[in-house]
PDB file of N, CA and C in Angstrom:
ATOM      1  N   UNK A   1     -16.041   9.246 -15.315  1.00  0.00           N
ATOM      2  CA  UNK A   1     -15.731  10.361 -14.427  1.00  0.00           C
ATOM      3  C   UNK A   1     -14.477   9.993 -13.639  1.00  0.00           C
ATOM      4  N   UNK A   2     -13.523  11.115 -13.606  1.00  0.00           N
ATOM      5  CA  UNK A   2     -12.209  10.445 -12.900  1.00  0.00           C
ATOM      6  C   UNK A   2     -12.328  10.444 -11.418  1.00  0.00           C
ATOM      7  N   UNK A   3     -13.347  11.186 -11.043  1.00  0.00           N
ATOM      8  CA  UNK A   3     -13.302  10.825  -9.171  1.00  0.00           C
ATOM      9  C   UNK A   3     -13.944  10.165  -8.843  1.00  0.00           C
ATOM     10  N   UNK A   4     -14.339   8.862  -9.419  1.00  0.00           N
ATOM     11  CA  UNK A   4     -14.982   8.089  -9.039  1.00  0.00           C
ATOM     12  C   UNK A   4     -14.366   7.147  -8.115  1.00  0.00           C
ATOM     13  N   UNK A   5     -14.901   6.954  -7.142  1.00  0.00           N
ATOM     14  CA  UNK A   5     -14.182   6.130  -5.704  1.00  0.00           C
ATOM     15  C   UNK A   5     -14.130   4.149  -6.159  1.00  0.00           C
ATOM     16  N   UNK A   6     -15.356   4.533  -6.420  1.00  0.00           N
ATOM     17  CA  UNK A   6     -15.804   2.721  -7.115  1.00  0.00           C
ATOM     18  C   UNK A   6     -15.207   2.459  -8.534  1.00  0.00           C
ATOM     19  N   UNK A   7     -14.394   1.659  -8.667  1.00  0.00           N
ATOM     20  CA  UNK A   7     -13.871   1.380  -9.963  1.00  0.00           C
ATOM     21  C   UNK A   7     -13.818   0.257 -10.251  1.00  0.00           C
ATOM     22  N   UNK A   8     -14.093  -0.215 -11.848  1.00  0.00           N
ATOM     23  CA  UNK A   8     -13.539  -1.679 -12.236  1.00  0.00           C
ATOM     24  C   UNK A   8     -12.949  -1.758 -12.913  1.00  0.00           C
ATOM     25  N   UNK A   9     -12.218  -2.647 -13.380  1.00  0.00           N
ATOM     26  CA  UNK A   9     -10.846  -3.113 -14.295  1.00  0.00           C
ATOM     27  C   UNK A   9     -10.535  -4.442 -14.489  1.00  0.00           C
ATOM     28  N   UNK A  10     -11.026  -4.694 -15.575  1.00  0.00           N
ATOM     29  CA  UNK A  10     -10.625  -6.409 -15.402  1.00  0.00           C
ATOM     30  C   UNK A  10      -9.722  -6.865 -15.462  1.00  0.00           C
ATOM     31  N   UNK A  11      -8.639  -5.991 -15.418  1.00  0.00           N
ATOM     32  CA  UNK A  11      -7.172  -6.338 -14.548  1.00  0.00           C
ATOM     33  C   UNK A  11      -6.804  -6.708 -12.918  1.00  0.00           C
ATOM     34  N   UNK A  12      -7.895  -6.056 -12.566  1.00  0.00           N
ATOM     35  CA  UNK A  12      -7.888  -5.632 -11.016  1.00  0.00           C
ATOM     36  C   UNK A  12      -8.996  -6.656 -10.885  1.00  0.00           C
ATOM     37  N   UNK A  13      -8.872  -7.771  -9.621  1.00  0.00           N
ATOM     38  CA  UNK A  13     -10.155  -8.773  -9.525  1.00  0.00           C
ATOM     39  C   UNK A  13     -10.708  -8.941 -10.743  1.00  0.00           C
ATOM     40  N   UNK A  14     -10.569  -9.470 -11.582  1.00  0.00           N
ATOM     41  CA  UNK A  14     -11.442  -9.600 -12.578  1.00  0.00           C
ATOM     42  C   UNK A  14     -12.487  -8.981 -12.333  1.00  0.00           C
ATOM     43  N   UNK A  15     -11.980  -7.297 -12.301  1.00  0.00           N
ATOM     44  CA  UNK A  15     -13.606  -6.352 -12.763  1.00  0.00           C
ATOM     45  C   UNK A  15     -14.341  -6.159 -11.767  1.00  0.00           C
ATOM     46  N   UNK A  16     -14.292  -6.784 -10.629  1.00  0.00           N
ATOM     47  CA  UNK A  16     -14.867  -6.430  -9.461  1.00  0.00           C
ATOM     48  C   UNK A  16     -14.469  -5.217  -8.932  1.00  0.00           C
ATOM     49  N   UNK A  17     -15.726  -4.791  -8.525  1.00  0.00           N
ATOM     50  CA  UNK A  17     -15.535  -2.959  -7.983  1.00  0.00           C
ATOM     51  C   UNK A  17     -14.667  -2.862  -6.902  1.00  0.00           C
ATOM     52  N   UNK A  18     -13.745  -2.260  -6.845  1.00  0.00           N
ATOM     53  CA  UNK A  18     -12.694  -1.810  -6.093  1.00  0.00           C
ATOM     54  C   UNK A  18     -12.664  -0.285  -5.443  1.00  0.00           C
ATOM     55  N   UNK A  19     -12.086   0.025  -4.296  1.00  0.00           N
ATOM     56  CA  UNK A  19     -11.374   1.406  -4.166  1.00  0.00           C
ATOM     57  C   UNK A  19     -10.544   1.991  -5.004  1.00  0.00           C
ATOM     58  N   UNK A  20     -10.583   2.952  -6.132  1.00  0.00           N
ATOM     59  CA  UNK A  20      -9.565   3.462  -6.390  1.00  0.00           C
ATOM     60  C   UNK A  20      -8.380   3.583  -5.747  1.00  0.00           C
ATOM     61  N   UNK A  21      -7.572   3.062  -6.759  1.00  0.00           N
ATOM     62  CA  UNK A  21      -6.052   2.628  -6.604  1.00  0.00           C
ATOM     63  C   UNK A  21      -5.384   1.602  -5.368  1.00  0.00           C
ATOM     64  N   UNK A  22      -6.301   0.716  -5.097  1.00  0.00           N
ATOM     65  CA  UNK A  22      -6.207  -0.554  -4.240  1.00  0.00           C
ATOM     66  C   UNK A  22      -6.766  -1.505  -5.142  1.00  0.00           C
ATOM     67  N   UNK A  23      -6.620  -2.500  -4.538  1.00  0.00           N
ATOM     68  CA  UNK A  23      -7.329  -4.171  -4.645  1.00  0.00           C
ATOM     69  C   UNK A  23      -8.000  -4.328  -3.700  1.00  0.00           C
ATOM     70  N   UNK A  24      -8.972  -3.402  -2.714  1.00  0.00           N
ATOM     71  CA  UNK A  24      -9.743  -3.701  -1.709  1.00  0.00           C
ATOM     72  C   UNK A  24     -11.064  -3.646  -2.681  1.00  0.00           C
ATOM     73  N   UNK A  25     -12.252  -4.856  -2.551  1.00  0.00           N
ATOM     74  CA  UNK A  25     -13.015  -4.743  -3.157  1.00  0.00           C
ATOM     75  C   UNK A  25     -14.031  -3.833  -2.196  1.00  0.00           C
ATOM     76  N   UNK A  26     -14.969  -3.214  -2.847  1.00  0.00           N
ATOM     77  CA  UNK A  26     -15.886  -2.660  -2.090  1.00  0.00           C
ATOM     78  C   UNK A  26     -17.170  -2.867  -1.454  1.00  0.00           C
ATOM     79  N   UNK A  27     -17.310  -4.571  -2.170  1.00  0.00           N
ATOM     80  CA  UNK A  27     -17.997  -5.060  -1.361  1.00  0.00           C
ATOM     81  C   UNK A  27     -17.292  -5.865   0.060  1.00  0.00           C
ATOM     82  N   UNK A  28     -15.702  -5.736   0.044  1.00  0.00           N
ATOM     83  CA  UNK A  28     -15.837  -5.923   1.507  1.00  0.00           C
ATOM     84  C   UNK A  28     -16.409  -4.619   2.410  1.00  0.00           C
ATOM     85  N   UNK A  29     -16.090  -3.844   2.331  1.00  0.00           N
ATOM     86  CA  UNK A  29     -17.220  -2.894   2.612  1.00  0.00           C
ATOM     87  C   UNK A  29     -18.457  -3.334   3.229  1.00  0.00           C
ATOM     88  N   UNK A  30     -19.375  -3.518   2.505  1.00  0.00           N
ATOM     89  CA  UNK A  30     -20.619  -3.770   2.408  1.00  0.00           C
ATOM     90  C   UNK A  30     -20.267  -5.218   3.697  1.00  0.00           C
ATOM     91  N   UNK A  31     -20.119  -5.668   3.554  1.00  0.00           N
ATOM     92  CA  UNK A  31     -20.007  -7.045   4.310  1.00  0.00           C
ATOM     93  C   UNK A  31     -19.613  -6.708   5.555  1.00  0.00           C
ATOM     94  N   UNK A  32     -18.607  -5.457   5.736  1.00  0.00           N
ATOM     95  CA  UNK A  32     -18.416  -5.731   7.579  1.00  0.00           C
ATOM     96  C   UNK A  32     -19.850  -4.654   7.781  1.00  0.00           C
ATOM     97  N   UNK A  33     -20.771  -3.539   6.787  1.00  0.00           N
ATOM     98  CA  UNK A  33     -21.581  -2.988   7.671  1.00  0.00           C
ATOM     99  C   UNK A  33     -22.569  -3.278   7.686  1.00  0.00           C
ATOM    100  N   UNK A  34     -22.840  -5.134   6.659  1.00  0.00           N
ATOM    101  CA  UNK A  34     -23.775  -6.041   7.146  1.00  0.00           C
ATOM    102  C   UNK A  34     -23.979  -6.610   7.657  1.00  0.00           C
ATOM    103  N   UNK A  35     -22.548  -7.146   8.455  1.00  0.00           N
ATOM    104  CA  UNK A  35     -22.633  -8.194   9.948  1.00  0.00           C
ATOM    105  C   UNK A  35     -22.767  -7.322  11.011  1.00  0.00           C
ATOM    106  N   UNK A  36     -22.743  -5.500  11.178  1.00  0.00           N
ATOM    107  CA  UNK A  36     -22.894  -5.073  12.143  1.00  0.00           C
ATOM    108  C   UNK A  36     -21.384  -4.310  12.762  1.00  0.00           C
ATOM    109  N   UNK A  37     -20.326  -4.322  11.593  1.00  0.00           N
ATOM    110  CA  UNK A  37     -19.193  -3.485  12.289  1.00  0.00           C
ATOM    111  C   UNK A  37     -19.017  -2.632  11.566  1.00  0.00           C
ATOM    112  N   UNK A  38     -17.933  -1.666  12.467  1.00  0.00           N
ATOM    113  CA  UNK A  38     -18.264  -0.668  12.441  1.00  0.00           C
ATOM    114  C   UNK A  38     -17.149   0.098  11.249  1.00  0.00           C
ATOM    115  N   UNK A  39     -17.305   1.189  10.650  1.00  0.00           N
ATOM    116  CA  UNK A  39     -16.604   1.676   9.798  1.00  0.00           C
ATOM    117  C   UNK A  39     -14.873   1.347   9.924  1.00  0.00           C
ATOM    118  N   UNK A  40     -14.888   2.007  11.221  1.00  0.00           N
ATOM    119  CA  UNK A  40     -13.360   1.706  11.791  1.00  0.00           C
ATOM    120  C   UNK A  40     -12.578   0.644  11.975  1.00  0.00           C
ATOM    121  N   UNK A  41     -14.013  -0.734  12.151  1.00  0.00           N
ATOM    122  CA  UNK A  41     -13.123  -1.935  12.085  1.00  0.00           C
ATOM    123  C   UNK A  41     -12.765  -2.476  10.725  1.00  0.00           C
ATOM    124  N   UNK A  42     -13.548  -1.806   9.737  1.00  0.00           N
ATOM    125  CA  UNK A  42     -12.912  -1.851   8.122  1.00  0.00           C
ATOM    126  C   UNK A  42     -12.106  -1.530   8.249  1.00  0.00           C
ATOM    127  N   UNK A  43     -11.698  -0.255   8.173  1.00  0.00           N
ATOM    128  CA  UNK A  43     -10.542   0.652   8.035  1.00  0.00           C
ATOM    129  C   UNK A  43      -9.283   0.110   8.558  1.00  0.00           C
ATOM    130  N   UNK A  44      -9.445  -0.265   9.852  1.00  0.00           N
ATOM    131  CA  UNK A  44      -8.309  -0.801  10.416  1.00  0.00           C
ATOM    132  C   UNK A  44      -7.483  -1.964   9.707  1.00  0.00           C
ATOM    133  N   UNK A  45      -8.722  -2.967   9.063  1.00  0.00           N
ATOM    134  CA  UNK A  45      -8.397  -4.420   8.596  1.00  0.00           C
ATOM    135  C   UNK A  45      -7.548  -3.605   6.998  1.00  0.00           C
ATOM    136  N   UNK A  46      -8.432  -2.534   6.227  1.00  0.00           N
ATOM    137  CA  UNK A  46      -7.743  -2.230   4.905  1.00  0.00           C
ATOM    138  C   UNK A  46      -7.030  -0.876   5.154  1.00  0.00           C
ATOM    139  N   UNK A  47      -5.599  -0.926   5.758  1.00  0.00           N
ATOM    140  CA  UNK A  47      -5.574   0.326   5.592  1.00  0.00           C
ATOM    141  C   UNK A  47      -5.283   1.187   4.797  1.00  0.00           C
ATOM    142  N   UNK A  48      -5.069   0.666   3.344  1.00  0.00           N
ATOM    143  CA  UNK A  48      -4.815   1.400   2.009  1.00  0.00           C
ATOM    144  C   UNK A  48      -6.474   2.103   1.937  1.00  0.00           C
ATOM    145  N   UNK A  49      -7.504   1.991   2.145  1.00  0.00           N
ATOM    146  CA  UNK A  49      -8.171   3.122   2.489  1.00  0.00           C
ATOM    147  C   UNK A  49      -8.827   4.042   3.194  1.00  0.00           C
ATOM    148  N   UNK A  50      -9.050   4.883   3.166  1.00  0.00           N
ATOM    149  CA  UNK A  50      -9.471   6.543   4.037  1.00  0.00           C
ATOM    150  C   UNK A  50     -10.424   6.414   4.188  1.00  0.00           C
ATOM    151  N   UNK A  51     -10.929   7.082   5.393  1.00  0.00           N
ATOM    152  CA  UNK A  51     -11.987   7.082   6.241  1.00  0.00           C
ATOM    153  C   UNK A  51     -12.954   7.929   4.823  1.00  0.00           C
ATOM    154  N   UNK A  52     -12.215   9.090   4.738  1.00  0.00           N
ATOM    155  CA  UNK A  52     -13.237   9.585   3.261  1.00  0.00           C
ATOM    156  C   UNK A  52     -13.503   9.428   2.235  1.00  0.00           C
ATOM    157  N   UNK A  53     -12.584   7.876   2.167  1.00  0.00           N
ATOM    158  CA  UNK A  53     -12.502   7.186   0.631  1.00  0.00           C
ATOM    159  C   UNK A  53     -13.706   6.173   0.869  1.00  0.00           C
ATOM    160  N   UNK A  54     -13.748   5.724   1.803  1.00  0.00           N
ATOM    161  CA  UNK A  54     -15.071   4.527   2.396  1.00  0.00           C
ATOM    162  C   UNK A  54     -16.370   5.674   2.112  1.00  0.00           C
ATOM    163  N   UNK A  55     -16.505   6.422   2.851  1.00  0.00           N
ATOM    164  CA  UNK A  55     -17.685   7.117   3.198  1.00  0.00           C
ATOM    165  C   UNK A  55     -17.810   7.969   1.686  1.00  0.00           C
ATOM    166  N   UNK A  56     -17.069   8.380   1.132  1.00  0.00           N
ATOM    167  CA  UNK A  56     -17.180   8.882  -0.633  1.00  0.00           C
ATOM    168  C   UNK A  56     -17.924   7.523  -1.307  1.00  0.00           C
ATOM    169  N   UNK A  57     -17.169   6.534  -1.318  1.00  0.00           N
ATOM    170  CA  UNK A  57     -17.580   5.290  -1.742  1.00  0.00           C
ATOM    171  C   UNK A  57     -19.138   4.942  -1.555  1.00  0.00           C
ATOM    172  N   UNK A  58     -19.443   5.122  -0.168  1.00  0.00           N
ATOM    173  CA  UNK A  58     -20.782   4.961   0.293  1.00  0.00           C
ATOM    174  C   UNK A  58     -22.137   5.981  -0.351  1.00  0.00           C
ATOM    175  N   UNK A  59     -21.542   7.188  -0.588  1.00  0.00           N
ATOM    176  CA  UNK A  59     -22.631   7.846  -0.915  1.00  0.00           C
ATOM    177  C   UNK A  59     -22.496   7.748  -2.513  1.00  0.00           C
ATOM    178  N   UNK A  60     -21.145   7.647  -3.131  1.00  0.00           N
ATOM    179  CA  UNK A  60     -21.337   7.452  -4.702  1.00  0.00           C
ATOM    180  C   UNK A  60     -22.405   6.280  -5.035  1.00  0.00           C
ATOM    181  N   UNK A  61     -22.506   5.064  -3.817  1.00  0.00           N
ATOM    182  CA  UNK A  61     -23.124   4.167  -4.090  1.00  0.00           C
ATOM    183  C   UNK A  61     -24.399   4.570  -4.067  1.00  0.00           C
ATOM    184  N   UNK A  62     -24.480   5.454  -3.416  1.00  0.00           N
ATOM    185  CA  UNK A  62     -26.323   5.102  -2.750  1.00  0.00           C
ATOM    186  C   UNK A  62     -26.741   6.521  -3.807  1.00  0.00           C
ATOM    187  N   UNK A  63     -25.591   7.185  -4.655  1.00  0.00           N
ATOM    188  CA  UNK A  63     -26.256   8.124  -5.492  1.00  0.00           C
ATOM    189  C   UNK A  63     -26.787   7.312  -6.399  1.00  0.00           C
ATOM    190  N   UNK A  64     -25.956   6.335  -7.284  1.00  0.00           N
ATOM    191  CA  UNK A  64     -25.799   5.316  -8.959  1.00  0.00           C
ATOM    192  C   UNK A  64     -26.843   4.243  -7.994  1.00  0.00           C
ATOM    193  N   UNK A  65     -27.278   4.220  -6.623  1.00  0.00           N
ATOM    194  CA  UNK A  65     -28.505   3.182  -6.713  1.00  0.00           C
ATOM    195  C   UNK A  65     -29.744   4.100  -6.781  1.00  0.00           C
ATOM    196  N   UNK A  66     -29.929   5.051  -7.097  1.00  0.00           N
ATOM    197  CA  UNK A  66     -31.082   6.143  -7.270  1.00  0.00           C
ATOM    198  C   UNK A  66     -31.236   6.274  -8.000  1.00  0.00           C
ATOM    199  N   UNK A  67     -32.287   6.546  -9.013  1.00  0.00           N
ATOM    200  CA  UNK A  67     -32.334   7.636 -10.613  1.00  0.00           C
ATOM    201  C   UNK A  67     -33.550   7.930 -10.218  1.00  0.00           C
ATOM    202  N   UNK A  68     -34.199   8.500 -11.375  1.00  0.00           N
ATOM    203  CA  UNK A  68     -34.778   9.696 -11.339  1.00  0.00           C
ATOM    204  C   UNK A  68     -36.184   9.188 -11.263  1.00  0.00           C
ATOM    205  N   UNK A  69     -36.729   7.915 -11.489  1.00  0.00           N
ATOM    206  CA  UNK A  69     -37.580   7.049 -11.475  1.00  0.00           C
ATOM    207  C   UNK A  69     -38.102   6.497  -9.920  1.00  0.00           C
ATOM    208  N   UNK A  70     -37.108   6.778  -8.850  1.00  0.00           N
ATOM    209  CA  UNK A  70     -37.027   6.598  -7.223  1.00  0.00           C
ATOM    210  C   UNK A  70     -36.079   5.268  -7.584  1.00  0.00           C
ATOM    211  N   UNK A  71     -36.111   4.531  -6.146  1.00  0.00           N
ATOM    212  CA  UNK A  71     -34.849   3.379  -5.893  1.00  0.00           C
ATOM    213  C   UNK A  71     -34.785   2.622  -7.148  1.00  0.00           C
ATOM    214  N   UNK A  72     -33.802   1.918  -7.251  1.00  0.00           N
ATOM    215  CA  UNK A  72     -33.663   0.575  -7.856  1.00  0.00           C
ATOM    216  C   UNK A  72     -33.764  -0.219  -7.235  1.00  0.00           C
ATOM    217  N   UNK A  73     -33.846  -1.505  -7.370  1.00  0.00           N
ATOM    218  CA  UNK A  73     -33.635  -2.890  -6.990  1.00  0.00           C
ATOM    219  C   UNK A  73     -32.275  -2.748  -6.050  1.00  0.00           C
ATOM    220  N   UNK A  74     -32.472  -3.285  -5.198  1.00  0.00           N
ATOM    221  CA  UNK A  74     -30.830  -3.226  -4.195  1.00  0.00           C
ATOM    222  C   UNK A  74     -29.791  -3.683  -5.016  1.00  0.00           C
ATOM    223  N   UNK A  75     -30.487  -4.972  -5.756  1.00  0.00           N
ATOM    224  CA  UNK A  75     -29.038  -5.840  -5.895  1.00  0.00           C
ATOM    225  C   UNK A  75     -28.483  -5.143  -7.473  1.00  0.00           C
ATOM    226  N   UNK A  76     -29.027  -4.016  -7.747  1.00  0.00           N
ATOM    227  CA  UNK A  76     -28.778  -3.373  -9.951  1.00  0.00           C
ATOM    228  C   UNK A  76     -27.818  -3.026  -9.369  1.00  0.00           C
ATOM    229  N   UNK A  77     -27.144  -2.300  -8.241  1.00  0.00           N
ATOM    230  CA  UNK A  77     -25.776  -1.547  -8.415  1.00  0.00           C
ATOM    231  C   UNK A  77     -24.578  -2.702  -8.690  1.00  0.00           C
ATOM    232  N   UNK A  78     -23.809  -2.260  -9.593  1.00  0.00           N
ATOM    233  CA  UNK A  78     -22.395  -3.230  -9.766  1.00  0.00           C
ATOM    234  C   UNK A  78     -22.753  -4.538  -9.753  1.00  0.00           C
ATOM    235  N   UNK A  79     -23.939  -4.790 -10.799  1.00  0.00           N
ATOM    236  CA  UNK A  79     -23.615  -6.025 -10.754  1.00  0.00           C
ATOM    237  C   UNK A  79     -24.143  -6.799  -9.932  1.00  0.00           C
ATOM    238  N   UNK A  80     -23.163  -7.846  -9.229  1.00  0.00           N
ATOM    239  CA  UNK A  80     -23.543  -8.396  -8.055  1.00  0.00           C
ATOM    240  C   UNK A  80     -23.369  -8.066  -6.758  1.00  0.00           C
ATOM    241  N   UNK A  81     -22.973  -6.769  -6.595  1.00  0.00           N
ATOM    242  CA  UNK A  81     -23.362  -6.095  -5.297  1.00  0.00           C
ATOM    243  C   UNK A  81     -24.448  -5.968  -4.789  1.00  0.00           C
ATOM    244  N   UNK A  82     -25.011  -5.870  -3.463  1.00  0.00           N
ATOM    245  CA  UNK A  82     -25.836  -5.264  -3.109  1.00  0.00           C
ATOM    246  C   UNK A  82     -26.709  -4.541  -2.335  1.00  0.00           C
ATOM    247  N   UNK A  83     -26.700  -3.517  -2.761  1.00  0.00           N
ATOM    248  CA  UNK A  83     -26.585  -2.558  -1.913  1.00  0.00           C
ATOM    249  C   UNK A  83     -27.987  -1.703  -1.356  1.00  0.00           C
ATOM    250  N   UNK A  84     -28.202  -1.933   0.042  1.00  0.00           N
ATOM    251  CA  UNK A  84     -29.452  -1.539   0.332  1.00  0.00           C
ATOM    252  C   UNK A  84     -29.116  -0.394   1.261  1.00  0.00           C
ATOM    253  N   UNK A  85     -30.650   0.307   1.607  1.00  0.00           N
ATOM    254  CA  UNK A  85     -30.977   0.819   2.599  1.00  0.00           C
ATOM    255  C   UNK A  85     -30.109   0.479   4.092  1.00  0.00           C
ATOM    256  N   UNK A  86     -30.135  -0.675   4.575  1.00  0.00           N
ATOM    257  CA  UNK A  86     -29.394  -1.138   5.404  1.00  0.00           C
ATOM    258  C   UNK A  86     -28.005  -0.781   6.038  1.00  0.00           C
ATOM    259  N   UNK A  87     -27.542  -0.962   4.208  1.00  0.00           N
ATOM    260  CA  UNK A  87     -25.775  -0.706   4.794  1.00  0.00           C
ATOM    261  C   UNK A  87     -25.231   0.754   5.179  1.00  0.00           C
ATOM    262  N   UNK A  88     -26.525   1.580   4.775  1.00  0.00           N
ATOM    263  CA  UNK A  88     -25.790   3.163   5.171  1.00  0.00           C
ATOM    264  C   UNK A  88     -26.511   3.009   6.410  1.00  0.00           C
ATOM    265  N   UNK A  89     -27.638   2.602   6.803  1.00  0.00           N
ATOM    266  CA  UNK A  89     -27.919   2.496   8.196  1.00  0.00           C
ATOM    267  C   UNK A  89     -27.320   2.244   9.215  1.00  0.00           C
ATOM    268  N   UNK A  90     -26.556   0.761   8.452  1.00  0.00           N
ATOM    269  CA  UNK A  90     -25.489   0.499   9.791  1.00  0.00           C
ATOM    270  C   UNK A  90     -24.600   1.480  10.505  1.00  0.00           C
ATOM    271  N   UNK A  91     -24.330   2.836   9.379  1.00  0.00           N
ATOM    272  CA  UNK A  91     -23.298   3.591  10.209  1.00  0.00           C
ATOM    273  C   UNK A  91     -23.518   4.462  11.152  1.00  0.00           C
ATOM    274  N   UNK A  92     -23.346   4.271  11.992  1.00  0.00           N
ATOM    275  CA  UNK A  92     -23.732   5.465  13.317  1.00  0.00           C
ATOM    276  C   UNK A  92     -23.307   6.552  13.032  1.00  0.00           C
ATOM    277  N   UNK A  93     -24.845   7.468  13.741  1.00  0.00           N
ATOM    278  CA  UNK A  93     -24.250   8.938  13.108  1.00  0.00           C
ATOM    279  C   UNK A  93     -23.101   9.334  13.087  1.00  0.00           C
ATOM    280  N   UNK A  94     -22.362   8.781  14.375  1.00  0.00           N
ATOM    281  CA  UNK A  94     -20.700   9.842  14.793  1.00  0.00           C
ATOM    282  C   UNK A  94     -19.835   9.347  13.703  1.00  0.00           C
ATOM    283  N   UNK A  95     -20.034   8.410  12.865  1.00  0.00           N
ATOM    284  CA  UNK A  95     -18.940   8.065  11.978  1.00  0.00           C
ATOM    285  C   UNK A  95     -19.512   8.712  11.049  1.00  0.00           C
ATOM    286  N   UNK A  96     -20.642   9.188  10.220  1.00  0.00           N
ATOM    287  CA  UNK A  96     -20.492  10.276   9.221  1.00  0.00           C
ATOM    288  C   UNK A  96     -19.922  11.557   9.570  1.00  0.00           C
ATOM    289  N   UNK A  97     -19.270  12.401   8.776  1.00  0.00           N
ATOM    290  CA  UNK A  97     -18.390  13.572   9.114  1.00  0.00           C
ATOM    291  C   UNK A  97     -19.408  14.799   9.102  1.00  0.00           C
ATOM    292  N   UNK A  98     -19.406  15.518   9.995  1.00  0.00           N
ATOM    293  CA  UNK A  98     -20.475  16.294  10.213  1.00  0.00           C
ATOM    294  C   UNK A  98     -20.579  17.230   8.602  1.00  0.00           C
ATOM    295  N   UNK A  99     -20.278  17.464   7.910  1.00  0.00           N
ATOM    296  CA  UNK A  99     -20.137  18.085   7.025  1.00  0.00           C
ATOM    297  C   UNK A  99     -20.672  17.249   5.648  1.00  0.00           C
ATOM    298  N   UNK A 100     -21.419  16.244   5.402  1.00  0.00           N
ATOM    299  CA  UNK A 100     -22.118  15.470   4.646  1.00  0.00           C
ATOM    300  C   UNK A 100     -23.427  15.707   4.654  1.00  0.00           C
TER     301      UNK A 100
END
């Protein structure tokens, strides 16, 4: 699918999931909203991506960790990502866009 936010390329990190059209992996992501910061202090550190490229990213994730069976295992998405319940928790409501 071409709008996919999460991409790999084993050109790019050897294959590690990335932001479309950066070298920001997306599990840094995951890592600042597992120590507890906040969307914005990502953003700030990568600024090759968008506040709606993170938060696209986030829900593509937490769609491909769902099927039709209920959850997966946290850690099945991408590999060695992993992606729980948690990390969309971390985001405080005011940083989702009211329109999600």
């Amino acid at each position: 699918m071409a709008d996919k936010v999460i991409v790999k390329d084993q050109n790019v990190l050897g294959g590690e999931a990335v932001f479309r059209g950066t070298r920001v992996p997306f599990q840094a992501l995951l890592d600042y909203l597992e120590h507890g910061k906040t969307l914005q202090a990502f953003l700030d550190q990568f600024p090759s991506v968008t506040r709606e490229g993170a938060i696209a990213a986030l829900e593509e994730a937490k769609i491909q960790n769902t099927s039709a069976e209920g959850p997966r295992h946290p850690g099945a998405l991408h590999g060695k990502l992993h992606v729980g319940a948690e990390f969309f928790e971390a985001l405080s409501a005011e940083e989702w866009p009211s329109d999600l």
